[in-house]
Protein backbone atom coordinates (compact mmCIF):
# COMPACT_ATOMS: atom_id res chain seq x y z
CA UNK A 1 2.17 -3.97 19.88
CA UNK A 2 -1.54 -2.99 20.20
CA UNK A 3 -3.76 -5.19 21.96
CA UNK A 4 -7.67 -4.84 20.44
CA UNK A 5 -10.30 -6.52 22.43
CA UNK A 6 -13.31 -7.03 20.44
CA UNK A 7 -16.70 -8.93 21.19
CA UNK A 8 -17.46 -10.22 17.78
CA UNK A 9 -14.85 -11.61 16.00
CA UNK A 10 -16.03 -9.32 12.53
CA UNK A 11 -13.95 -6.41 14.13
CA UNK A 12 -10.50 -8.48 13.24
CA UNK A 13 -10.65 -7.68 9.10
CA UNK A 14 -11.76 -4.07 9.93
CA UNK A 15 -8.85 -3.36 12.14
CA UNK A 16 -6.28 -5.04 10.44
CA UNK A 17 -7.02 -3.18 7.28
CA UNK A 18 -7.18 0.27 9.25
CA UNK A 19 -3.50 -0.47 10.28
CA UNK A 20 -2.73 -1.45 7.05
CA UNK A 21 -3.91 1.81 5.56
CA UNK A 22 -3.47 4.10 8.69
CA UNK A 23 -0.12 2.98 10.63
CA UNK A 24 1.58 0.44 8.89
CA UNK A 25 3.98 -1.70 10.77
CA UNK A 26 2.26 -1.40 13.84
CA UNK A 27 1.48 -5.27 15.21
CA UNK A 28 -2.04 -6.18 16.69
CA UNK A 29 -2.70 -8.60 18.88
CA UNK A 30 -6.86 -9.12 18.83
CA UNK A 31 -8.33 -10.76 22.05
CA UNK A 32 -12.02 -11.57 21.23
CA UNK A 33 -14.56 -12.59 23.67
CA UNK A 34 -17.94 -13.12 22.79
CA UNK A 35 -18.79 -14.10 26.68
CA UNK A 36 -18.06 -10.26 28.17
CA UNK A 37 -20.14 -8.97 26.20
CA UNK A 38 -23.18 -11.50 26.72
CA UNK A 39 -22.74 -11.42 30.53
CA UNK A 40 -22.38 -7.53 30.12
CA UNK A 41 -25.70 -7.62 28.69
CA UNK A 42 -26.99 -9.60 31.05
CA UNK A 43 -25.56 -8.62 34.57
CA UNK A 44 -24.43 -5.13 33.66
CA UNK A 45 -20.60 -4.32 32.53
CA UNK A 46 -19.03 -4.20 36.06
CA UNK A 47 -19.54 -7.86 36.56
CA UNK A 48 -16.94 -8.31 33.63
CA UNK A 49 -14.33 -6.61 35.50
CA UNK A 50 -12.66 -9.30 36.90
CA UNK A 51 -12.10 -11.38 33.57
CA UNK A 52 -11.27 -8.55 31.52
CA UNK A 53 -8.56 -6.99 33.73
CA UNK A 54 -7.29 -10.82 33.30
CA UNK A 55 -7.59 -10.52 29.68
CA UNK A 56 -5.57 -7.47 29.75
CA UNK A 57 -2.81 -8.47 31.71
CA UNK A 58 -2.11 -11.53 29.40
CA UNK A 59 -2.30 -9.11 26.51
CA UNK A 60 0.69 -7.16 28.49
CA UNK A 61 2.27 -10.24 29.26
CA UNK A 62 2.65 -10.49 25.56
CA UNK A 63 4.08 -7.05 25.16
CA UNK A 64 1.56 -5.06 24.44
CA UNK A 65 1.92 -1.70 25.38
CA UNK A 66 -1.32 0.05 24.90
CA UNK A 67 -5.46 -1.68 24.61
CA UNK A 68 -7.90 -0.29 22.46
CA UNK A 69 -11.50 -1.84 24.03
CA UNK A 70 -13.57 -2.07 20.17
CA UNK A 71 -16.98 -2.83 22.66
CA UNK A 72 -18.77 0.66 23.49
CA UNK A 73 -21.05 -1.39 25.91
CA UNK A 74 -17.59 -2.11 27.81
CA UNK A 75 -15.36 0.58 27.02
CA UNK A 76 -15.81 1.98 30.91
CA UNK A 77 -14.77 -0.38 32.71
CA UNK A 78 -12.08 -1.21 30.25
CA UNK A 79 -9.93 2.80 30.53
CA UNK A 80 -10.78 1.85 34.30
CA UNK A 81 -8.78 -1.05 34.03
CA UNK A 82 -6.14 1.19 32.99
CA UNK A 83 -3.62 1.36 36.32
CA UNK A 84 -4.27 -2.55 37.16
CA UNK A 85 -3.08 -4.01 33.63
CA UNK A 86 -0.18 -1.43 33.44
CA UNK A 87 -0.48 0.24 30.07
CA UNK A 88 -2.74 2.69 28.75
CA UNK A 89 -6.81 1.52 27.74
CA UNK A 90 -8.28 3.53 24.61
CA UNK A 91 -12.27 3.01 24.58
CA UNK A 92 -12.35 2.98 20.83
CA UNK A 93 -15.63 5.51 20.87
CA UNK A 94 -14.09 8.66 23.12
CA UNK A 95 -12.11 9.70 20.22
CA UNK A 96 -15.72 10.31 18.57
CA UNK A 97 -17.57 10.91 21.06
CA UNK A 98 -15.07 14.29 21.75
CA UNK A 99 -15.57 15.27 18.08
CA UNK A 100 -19.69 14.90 18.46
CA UNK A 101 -19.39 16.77 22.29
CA UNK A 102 -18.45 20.31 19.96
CA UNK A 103 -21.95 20.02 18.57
CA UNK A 104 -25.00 21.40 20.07
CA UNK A 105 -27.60 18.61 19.19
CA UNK A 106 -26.64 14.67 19.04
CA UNK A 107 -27.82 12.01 17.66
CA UNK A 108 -26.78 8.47 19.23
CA UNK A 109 -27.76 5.25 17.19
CA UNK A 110 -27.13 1.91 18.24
CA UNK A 111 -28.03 -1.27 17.84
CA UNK A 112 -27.72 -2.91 21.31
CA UNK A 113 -30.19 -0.84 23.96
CA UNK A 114 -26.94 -1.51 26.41
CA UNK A 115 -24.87 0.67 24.31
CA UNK A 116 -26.54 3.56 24.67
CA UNK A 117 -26.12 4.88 28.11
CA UNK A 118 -22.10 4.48 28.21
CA UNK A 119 -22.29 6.46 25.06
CA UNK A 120 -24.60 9.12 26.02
CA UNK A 121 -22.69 9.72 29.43
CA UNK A 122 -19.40 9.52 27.49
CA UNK A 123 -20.50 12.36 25.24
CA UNK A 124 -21.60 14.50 28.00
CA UNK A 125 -18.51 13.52 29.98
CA UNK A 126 -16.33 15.20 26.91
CA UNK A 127 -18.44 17.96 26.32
CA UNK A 128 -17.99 19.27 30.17
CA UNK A 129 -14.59 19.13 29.48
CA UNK A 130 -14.11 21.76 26.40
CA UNK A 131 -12.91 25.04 27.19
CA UNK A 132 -15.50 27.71 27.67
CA UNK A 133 -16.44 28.57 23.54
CA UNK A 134 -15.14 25.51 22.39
CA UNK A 135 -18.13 23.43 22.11
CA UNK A 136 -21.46 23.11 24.04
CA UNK A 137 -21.25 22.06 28.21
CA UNK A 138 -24.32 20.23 28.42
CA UNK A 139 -25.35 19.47 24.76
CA UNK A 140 -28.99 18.32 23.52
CA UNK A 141 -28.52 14.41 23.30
CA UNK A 142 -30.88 11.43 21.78
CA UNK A 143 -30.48 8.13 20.88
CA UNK A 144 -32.28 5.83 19.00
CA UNK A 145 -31.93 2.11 19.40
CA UNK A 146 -32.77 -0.02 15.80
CA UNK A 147 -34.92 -2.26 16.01
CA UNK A 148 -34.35 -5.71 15.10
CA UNK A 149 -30.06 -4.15 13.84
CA UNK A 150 -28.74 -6.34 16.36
CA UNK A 151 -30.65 -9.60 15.66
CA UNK A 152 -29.77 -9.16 11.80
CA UNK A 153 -26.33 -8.67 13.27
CA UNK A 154 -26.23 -12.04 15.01
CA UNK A 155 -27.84 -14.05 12.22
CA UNK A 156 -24.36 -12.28 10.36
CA UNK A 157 -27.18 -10.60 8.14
CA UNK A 158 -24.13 -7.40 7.68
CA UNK A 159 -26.15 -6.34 4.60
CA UNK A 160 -29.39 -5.92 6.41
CA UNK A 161 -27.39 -4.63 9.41
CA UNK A 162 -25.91 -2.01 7.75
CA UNK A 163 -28.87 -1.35 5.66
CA UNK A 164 -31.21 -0.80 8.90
CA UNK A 165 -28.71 1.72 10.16
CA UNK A 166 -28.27 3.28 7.58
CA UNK A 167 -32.53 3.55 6.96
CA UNK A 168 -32.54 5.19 10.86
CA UNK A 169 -30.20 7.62 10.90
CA UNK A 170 -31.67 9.06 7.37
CA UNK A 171 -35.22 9.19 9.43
CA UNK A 172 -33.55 10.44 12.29
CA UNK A 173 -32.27 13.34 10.16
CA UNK A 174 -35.04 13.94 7.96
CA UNK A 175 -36.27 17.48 7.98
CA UNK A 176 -39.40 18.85 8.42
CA UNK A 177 -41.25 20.49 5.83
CA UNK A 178 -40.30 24.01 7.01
CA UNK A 179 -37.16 23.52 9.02
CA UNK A 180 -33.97 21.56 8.98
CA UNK A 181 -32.71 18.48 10.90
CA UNK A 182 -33.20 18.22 14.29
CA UNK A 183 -29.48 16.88 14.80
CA UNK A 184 -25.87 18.42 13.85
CA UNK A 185 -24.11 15.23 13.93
CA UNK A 186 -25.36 11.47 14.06
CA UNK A 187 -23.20 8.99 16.42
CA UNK A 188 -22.51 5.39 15.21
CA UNK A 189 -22.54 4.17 18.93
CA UNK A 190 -21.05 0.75 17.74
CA UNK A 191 -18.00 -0.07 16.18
CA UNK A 192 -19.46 -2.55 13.73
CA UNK A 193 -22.20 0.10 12.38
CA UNK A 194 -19.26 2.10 10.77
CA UNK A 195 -19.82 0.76 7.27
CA UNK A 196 -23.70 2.09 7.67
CA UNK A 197 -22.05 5.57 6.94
CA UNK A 198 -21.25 5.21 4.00
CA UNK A 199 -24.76 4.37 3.12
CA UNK A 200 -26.84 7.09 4.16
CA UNK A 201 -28.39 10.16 2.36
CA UNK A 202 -28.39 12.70 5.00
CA UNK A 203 -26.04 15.54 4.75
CA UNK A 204 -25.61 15.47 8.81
CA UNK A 205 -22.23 14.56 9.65
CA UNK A 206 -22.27 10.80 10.51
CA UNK A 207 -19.47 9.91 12.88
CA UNK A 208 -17.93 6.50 13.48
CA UNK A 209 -15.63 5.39 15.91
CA UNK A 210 -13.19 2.45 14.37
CA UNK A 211 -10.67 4.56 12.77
CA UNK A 212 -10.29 7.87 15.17
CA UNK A 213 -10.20 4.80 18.13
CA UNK A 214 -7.27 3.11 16.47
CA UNK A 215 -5.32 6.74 15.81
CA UNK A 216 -6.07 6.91 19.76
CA UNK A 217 -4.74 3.69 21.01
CA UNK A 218 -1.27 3.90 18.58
CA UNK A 219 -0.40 7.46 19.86
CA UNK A 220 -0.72 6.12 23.16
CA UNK A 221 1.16 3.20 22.85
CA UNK A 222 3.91 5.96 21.48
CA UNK A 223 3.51 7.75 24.32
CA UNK A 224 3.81 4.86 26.91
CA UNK A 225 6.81 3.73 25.48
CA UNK A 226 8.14 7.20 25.36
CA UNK A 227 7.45 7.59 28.98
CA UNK A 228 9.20 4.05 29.95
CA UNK A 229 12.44 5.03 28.07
């Protein structure tokens, strides 16, 4: 069992479908709490600790044997969590953010300004970790935060959502007259923007994190239970 905790309760479908296609036969259990993610925003992640390392452990209780944290704003101090809940924590976004950290220049969209710096430092985090030639140490990163995305996200405007990210990443990536983009890849930094891919014109590689996340948190739920045996 795979334990998913998600802020918004629009991640559940997403998943479940993912696992349907992806690993079929593997059982979620989705924890979603709304309230982490509002305090996160407003007193910073670390003040979440406490009540999501007691989410966790329930999940365990359960029998979970791996967490996959679908919140980028939260992923942190959910792997940190890690050695108090007993069983591995998968941010759902360092699967991408590993496959962005082998490009020079990247692009980070988001639709929640508290996204962005866990995203940004988790790119550079991956990219000083690739062998020497593999990728660049200290890559070129931006972000861009969309206005009025997360509002239309609220109001559960997922059209318009999707629509407005879709709209910024193609003016993100828009050339100049005489040169190309400024970007080699484009980062979804949230979970629920991974729909927006499919809508834009660019020919930048867009990356989202859902699916690669999901991979991440079933192989180490394998592993885990490998490792106990």
């Amino acid at each position: 069992m795979i334990a998913l905790l998600h802020t918004s309760p629009v991640h559940v479908p997403v998943f479940d479908a993912l696992r349907d296609r992806d690993h079929p036969g593997v059982q979620l259990l989705h924890i979603v709490r709304v309230d982490l993610l509002d305090r996160a925003v407003k007193e910073g992640p670390d003040a979440v600790a406490p009540a999501l390392v007691e989410a966790l452990t329930e999940a365990v209780g359960q029998g979970a044997t791996s967490v996959l944290c679908t919140c980028s704003t939260l992923g942190a101090v959910a792997e940190a969590s890690a050695a108090a809940v007993g069983v591995p924590v998968v941010r759902v976004d360092r699967p991408m953010a590993a496959a962005a950290a082998r490009m020079p220049r990247v692009a980070v969209v988001a639709a929640l300004a508290s996204t962005v710096e866990p995203t940004v430092a988790l790119i550079q985090e991956e990219a000083r970790a690739l062998p020497v030639g593999r990728g660049g140490r200290d890559p070129d990163v931006c972000s861009v935060v969309v206005e009025g995305a997360w509002e239309r996200f609220l109001d559960g405007d997922r059209e318009g959502y999707l629509d407005s990210v879709a709209a910024a990443v193609d003016a993100l990536c828009a050339p100049d007259a005489d040169a190309d983009a400024d970007v080699d890849v484009v980062v979804l930094a949230q979970a629920s923007m991974a729909d927006a891919g499919g809508r834009v014109r660019t020919a930048v590689p867009v990356l989202s994190s859902p699916r690669s996340g999901l991979r991440g948190a079933v192989e180490a739920a394998r592993a885990h239970r490998g490792s106990s045996t």
